[in-house]
N, C-alpha and C. Protein backbone atom coordinates (compact mmCIF):
# COMPACT_ATOMS: atom_id res chain seq x y z
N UNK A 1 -185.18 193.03 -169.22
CA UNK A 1 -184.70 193.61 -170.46
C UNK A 1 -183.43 192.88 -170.90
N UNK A 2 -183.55 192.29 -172.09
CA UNK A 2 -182.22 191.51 -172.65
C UNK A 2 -181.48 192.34 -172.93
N UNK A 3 -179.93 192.52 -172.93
CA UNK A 3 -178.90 192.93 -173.68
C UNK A 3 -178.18 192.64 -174.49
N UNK A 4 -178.41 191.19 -174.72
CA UNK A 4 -177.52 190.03 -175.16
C UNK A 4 -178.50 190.01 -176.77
N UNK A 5 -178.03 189.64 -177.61
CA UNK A 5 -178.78 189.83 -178.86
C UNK A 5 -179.13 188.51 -178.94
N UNK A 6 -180.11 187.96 -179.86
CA UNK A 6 -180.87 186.69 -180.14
C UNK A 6 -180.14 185.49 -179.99
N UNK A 7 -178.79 185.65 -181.21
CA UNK A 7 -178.59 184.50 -181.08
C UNK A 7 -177.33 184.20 -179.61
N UNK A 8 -176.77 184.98 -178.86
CA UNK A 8 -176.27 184.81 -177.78
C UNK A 8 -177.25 184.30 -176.85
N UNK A 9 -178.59 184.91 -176.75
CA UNK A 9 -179.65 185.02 -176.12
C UNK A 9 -180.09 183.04 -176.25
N UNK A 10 -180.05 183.10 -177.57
CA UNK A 10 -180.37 181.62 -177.60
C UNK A 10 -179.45 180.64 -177.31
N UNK A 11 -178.18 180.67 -177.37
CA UNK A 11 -176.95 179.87 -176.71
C UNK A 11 -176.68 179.52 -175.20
N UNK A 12 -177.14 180.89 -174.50
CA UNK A 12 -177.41 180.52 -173.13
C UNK A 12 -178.54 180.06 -172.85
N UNK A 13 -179.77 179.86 -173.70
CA UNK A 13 -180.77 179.06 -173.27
C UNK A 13 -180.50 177.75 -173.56
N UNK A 14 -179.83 177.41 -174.49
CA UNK A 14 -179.58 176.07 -174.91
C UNK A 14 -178.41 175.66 -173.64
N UNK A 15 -177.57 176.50 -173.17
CA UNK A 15 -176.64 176.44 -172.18
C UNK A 15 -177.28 175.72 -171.09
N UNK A 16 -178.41 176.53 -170.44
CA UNK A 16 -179.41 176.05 -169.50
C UNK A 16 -180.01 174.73 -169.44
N UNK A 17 -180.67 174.64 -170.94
CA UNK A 17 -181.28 173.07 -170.86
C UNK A 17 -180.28 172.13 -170.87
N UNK A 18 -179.34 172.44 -171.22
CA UNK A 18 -177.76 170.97 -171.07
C UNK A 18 -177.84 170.95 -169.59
N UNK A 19 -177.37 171.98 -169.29
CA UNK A 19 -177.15 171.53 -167.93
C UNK A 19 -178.20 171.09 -166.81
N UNK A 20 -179.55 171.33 -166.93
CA UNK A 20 -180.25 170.55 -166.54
C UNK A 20 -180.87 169.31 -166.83
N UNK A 21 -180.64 168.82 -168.18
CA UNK A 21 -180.72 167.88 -168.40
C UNK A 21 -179.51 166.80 -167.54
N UNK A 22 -178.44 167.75 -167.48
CA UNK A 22 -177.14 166.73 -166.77
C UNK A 22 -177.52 166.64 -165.68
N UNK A 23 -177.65 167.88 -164.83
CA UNK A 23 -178.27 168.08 -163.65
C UNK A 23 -178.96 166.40 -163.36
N UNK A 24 -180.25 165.76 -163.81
CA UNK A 24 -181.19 165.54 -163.96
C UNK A 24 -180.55 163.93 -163.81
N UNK A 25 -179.66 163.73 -165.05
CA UNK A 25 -179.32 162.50 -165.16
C UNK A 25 -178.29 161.87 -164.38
N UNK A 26 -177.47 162.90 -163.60
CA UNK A 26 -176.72 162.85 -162.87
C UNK A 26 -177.47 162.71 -160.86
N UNK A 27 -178.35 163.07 -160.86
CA UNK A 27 -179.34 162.94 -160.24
C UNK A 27 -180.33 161.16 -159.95
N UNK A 28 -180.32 161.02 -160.97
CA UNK A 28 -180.91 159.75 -161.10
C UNK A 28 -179.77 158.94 -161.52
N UNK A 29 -178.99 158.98 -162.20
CA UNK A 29 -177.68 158.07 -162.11
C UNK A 29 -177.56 157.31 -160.52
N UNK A 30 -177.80 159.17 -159.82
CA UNK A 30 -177.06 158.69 -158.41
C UNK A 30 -177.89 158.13 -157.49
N UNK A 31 -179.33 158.12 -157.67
CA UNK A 31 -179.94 157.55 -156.84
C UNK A 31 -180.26 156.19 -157.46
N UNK A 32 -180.28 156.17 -158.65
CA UNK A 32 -180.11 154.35 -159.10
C UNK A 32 -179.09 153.61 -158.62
N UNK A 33 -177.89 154.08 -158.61
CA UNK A 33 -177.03 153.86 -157.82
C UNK A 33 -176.51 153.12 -156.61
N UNK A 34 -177.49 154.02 -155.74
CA UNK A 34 -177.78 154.30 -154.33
C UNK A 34 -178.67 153.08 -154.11
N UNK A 35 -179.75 152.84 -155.04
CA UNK A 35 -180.66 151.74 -154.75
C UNK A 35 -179.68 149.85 -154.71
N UNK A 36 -179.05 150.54 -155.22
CA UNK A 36 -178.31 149.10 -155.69
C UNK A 36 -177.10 148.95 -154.99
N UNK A 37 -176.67 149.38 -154.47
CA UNK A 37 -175.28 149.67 -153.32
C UNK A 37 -175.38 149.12 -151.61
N UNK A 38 -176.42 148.58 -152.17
CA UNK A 38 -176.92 147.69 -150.61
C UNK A 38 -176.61 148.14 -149.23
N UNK A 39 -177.44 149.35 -149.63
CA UNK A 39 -177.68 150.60 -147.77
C UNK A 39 -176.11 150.66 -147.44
N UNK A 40 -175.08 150.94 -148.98
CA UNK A 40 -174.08 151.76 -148.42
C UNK A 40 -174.18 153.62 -149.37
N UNK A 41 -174.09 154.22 -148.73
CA UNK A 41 -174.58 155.84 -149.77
C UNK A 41 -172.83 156.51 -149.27
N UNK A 42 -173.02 157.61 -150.27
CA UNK A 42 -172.28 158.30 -150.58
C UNK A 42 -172.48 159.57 -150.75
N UNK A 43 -171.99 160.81 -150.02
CA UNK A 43 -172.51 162.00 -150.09
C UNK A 43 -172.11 162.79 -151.32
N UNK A 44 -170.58 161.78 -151.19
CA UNK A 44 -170.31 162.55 -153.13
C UNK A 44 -171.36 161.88 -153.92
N UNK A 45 -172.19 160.98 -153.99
CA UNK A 45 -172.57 160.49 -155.01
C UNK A 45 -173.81 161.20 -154.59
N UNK A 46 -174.89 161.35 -153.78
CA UNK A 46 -175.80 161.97 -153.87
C UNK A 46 -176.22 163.42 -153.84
N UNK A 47 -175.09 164.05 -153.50
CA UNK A 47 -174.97 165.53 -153.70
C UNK A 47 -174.34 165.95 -154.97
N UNK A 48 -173.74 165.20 -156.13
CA UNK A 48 -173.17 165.44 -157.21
C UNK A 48 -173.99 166.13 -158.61
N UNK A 49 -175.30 165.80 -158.16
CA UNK A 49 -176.32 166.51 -159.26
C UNK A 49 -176.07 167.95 -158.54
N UNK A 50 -175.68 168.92 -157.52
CA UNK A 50 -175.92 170.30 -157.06
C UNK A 50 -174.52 170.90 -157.73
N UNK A 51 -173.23 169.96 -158.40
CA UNK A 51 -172.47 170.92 -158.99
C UNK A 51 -172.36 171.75 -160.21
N UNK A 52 -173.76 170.53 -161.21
CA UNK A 52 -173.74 171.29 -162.50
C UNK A 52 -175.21 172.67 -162.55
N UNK A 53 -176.08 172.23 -161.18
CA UNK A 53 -177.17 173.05 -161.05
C UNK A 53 -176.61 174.43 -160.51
N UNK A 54 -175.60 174.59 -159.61
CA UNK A 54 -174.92 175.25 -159.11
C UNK A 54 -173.64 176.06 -159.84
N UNK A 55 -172.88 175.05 -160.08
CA UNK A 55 -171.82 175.85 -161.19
C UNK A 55 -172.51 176.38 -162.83
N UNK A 56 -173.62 175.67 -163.23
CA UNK A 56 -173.91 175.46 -164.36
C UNK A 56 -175.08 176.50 -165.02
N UNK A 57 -176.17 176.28 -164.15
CA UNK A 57 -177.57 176.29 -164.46
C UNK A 57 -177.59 178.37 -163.79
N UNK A 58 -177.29 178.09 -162.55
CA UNK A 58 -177.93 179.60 -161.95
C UNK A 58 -176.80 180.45 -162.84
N UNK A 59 -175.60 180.45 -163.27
CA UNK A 59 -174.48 181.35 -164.02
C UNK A 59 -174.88 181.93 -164.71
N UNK A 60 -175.47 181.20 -165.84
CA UNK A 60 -176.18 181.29 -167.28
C UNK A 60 -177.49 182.02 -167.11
N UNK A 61 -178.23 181.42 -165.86
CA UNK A 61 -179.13 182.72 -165.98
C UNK A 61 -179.12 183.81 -165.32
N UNK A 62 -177.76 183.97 -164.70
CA UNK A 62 -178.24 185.30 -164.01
C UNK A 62 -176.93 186.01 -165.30
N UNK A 63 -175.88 185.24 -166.23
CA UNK A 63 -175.70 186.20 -167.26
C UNK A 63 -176.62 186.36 -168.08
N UNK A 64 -177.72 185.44 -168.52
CA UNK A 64 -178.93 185.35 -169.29
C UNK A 64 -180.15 186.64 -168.72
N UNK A 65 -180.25 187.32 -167.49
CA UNK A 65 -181.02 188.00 -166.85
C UNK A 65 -180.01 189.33 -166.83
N UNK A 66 -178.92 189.24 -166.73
CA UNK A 66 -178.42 190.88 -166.18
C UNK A 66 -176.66 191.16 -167.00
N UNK A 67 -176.20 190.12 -168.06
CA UNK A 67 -175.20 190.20 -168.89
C UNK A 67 -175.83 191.16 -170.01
N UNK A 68 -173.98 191.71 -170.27
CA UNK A 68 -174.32 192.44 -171.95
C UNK A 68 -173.60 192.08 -172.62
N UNK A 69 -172.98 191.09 -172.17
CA UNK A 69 -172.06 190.69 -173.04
C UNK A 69 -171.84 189.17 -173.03
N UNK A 70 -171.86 188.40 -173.83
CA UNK A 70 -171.31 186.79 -173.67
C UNK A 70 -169.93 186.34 -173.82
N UNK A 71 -169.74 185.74 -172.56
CA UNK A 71 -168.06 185.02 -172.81
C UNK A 71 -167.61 184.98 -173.89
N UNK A 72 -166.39 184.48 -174.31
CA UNK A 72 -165.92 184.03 -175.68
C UNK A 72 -165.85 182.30 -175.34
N UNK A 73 -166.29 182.12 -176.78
CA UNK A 73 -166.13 180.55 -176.45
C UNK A 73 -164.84 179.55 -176.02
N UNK A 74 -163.97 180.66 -176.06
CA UNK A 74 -162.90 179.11 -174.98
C UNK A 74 -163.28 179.51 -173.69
N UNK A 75 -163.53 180.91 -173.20
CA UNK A 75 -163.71 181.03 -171.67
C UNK A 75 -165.08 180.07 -171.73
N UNK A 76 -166.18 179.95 -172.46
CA UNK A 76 -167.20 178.94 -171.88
C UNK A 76 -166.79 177.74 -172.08
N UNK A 77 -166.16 176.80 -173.22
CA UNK A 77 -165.30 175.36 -172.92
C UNK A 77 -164.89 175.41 -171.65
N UNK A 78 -163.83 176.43 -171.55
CA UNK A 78 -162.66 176.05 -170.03
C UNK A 78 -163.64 176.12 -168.87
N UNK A 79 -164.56 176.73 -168.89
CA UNK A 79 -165.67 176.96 -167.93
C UNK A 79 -166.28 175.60 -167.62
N UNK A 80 -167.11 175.24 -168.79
CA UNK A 80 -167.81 174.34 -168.97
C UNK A 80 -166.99 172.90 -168.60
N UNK A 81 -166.05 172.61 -169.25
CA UNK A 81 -165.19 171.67 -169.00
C UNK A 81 -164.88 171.35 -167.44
N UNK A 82 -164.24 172.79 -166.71
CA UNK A 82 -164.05 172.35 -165.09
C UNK A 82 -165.42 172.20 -164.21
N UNK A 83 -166.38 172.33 -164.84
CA UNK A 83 -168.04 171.60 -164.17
C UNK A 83 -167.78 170.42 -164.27
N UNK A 84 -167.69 169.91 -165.81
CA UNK A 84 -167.75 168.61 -165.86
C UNK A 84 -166.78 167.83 -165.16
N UNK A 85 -165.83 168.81 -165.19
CA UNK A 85 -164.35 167.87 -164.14
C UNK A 85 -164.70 167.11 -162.94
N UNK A 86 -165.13 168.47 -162.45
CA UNK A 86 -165.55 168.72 -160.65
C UNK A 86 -166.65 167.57 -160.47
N UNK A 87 -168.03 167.50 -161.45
CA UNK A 87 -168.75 166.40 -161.66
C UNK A 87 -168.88 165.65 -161.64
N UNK A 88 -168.22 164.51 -162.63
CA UNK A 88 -167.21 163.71 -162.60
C UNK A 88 -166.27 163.12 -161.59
N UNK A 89 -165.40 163.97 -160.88
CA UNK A 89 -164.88 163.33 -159.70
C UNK A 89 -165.68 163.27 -158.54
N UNK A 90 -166.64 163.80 -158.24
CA UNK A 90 -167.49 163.66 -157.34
C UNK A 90 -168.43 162.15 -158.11
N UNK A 91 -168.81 161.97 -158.85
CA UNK A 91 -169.71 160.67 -159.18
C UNK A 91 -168.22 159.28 -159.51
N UNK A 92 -167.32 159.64 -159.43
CA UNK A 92 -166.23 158.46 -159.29
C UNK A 92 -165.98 158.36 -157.90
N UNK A 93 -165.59 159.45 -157.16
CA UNK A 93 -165.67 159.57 -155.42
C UNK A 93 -166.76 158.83 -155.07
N UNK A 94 -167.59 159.02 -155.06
CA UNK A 94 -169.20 158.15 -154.69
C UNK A 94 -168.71 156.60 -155.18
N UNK A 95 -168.77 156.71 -156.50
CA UNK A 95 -168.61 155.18 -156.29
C UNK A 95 -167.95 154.60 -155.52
N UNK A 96 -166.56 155.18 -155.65
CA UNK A 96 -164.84 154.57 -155.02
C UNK A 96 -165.18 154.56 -153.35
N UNK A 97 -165.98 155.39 -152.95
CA UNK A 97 -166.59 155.19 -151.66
C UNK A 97 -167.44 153.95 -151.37
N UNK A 98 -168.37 153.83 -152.32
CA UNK A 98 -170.05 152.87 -152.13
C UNK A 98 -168.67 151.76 -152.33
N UNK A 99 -167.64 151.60 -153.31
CA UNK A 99 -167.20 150.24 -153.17
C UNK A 99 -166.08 150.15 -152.35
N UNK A 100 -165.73 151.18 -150.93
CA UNK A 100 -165.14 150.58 -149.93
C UNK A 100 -163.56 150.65 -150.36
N UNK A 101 -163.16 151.67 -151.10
CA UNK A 101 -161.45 151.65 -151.42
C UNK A 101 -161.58 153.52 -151.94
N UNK A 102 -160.27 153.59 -151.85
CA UNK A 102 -160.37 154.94 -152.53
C UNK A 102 -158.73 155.13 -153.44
N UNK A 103 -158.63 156.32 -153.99
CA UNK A 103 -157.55 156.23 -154.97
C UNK A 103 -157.12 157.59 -154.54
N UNK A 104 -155.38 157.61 -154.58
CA UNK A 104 -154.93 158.83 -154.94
C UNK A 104 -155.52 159.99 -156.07
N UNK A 105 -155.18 159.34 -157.02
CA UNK A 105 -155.86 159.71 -158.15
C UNK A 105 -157.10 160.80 -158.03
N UNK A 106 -157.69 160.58 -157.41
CA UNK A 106 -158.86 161.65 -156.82
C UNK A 106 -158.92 162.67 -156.79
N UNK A 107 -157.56 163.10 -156.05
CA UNK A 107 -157.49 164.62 -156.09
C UNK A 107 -157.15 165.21 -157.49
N UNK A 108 -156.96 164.91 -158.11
CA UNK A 108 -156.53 165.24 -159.81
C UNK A 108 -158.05 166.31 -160.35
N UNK A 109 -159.02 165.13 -160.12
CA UNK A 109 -160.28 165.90 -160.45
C UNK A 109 -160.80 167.15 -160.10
N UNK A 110 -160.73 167.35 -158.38
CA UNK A 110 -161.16 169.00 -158.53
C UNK A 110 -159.96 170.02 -158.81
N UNK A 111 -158.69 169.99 -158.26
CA UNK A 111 -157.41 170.65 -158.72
C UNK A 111 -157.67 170.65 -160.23
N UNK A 112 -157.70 170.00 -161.35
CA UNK A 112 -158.09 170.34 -162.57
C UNK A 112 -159.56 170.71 -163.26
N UNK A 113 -160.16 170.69 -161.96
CA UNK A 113 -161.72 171.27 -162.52
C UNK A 113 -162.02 172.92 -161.68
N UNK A 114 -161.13 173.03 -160.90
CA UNK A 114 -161.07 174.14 -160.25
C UNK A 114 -160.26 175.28 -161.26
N UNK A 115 -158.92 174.65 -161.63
CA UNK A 115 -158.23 175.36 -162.38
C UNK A 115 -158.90 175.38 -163.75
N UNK A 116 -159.59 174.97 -164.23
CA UNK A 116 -160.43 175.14 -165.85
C UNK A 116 -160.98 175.99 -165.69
N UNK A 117 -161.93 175.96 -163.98
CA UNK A 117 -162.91 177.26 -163.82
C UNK A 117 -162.53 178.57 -163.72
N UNK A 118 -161.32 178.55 -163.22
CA UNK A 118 -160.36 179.99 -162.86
C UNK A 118 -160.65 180.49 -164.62
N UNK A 119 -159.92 179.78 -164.53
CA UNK A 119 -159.30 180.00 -166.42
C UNK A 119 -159.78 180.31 -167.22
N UNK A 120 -161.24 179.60 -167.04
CA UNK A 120 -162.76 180.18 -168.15
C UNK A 120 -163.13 181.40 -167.61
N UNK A 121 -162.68 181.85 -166.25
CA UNK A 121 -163.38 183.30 -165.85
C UNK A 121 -162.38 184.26 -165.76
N UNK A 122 -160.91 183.80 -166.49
CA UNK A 122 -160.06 185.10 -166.58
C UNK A 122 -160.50 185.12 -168.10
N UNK A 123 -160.85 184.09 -169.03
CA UNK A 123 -160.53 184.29 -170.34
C UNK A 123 -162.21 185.08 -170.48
N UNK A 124 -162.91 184.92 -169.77
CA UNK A 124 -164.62 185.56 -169.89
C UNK A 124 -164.24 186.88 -169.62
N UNK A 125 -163.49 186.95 -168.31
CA UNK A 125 -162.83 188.40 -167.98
C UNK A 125 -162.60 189.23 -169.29
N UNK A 126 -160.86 188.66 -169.64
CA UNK A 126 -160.84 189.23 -170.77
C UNK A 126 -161.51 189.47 -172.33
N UNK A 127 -162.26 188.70 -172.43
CA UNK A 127 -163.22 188.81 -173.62
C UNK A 127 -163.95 189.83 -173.35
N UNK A 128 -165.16 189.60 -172.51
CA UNK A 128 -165.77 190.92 -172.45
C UNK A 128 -165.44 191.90 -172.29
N UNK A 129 -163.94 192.64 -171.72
CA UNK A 129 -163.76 193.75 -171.60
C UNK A 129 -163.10 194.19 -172.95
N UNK A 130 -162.53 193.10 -173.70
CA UNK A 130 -162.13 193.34 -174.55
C UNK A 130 -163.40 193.99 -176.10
N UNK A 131 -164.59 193.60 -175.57
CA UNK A 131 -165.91 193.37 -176.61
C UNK A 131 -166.20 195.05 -176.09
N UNK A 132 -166.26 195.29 -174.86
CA UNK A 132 -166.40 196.34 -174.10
C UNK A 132 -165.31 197.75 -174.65
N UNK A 133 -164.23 197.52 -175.28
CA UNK A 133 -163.28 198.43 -175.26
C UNK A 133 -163.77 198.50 -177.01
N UNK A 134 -163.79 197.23 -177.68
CA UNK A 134 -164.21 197.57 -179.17
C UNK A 134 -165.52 198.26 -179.59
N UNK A 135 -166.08 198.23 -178.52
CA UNK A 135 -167.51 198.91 -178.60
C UNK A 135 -167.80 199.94 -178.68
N UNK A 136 -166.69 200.76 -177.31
CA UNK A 136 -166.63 202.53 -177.02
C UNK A 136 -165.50 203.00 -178.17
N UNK A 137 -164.34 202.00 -178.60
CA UNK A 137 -163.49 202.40 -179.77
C UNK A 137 -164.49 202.68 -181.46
N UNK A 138 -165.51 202.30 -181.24
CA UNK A 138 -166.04 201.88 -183.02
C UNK A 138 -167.57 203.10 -182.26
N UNK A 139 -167.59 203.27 -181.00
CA UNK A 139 -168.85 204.48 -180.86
C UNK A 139 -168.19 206.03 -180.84
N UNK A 140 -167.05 205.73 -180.53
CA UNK A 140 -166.32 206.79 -181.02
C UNK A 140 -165.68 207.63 -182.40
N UNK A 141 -165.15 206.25 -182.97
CA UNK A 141 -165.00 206.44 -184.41
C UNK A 141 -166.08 206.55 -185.31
């Protein structure tokens, strides 16, 4: 049973196919990759398609299956954004590995893809409760 009205309903489906499409390409990025790296692999680089299937894909549908309410759109940017962070530094990690050097710099990526994610789920926090309080205020009035 949906709760979410059509066109929310349709935003998280469109939510879904992005991210498996990234899922997907990020996936084959990494095993093209991998083919060409001459039998050196990388666990960031081949495990990096499970952060947007994982952070991305199961979220959306289990708010898509059992939400009544949809984020506000900066909590899904800031959301969305620290996937791609976290993503991202894991498919630069892989490389910076496959080519045998690594960078300070590195840690930048999940510390700022971690903190986007916090951030998108205090601002989701507050949105919905806030959608939640205008709801019982205007069923009252």
């Amino acid at each position: 049973m949906f709760i979410l009205d059509d066109d929310e309903r349709n935003s998280l489906l469109l939510h879904i196919r992005i991210y498996l499409a990234v899922t997907v390409f990020v996936a084959l990025f990494g095993g093209i990759y991998e083919i060409f790296s001459h039998e050196v692999y990388s666990y960031y680089m081949i495990y990096a398609f499970g952060i947007p299937l994982v952070l991305g894909v199961v979220p959306s549908i289990i708010i898509l299956m059992h939400g009544k309410n949809m984020p506000s759109r900066a909590a899904l940017n800031s959301y969305n954004s620290g996937v791609a962070m976290l993503t991202l530094g894991s498919v630069v990690k892989g490389i910076l590995d496959i080519y045998g050097t690594t960078n300070v710099l590195l840690l930048v990526y999940p510390i700022a893809g971690c903190m986007l994610i916090i951030i998108g789920m205090i601002l989701a926090y507050v949105s919905i409760k806030r959608k939640n309080r205008n709801k019982v205020i205007s069923e009252v009035a």
